[in-house]
Protein backbone atom coordinates (compact mmCIF):
# COMPACT_ATOMS: atom_id res chain seq x y z
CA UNK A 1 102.46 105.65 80.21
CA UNK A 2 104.05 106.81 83.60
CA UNK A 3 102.36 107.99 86.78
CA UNK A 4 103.56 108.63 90.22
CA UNK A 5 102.31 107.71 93.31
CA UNK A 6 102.38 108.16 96.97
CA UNK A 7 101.47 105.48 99.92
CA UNK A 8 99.73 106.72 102.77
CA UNK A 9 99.79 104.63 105.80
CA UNK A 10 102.62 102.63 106.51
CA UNK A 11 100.97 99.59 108.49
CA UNK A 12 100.80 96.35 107.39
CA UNK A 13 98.11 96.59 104.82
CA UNK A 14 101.34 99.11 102.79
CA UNK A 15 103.29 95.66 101.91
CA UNK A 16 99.91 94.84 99.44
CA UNK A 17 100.28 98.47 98.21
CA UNK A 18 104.25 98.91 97.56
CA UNK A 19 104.10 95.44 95.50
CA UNK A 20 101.50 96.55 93.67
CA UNK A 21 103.39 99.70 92.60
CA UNK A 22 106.56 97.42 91.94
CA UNK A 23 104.86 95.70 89.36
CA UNK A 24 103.23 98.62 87.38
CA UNK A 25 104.83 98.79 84.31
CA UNK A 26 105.59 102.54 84.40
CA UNK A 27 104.78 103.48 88.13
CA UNK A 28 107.09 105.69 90.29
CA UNK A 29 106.89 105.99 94.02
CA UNK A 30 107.73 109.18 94.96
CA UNK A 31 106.64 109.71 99.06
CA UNK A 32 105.28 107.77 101.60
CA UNK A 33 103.52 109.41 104.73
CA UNK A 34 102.45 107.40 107.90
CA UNK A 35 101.35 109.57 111.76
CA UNK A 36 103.64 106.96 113.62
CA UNK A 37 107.48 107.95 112.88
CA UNK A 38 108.83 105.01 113.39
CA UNK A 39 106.90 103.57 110.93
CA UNK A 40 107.73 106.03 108.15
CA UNK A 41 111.42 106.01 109.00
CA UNK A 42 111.44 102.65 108.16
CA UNK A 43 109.60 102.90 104.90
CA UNK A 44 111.85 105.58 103.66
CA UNK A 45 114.85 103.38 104.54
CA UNK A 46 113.34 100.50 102.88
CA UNK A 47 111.66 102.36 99.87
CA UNK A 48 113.95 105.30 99.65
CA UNK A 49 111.80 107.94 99.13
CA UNK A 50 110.99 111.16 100.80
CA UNK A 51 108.82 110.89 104.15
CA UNK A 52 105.40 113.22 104.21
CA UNK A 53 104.84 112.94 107.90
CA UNK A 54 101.03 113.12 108.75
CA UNK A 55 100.61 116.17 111.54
């Protein structure tokens, strides 16, 4: 089984979340989002995924 997911909030609690994903047999990240943009920036550069910016 597949599924797709999407982390929003890119603080420090995000870490937890993006090795959780890593280790789902199956599991896709496919956007992060996060209000501060230097945060996000550097979870698309690390993640390389498309940003969802929070407005």
């Amino acid at each position: 089984m597949s599924t797709t997911a999407a982390v929003i909030g890119c603080g420090d609690v995000s870490a937890v979340h993006f090795e959780a994903l890593a280790k789902l047999d199956g599991a896709t990240l496919v956007a992060v989002c996060d209000s501060d943009p230097e945060r996000l920036a550097a979870a698309v550069a690390a993640r390389g995924v498309p940003a969802s910016p929070i407005t």
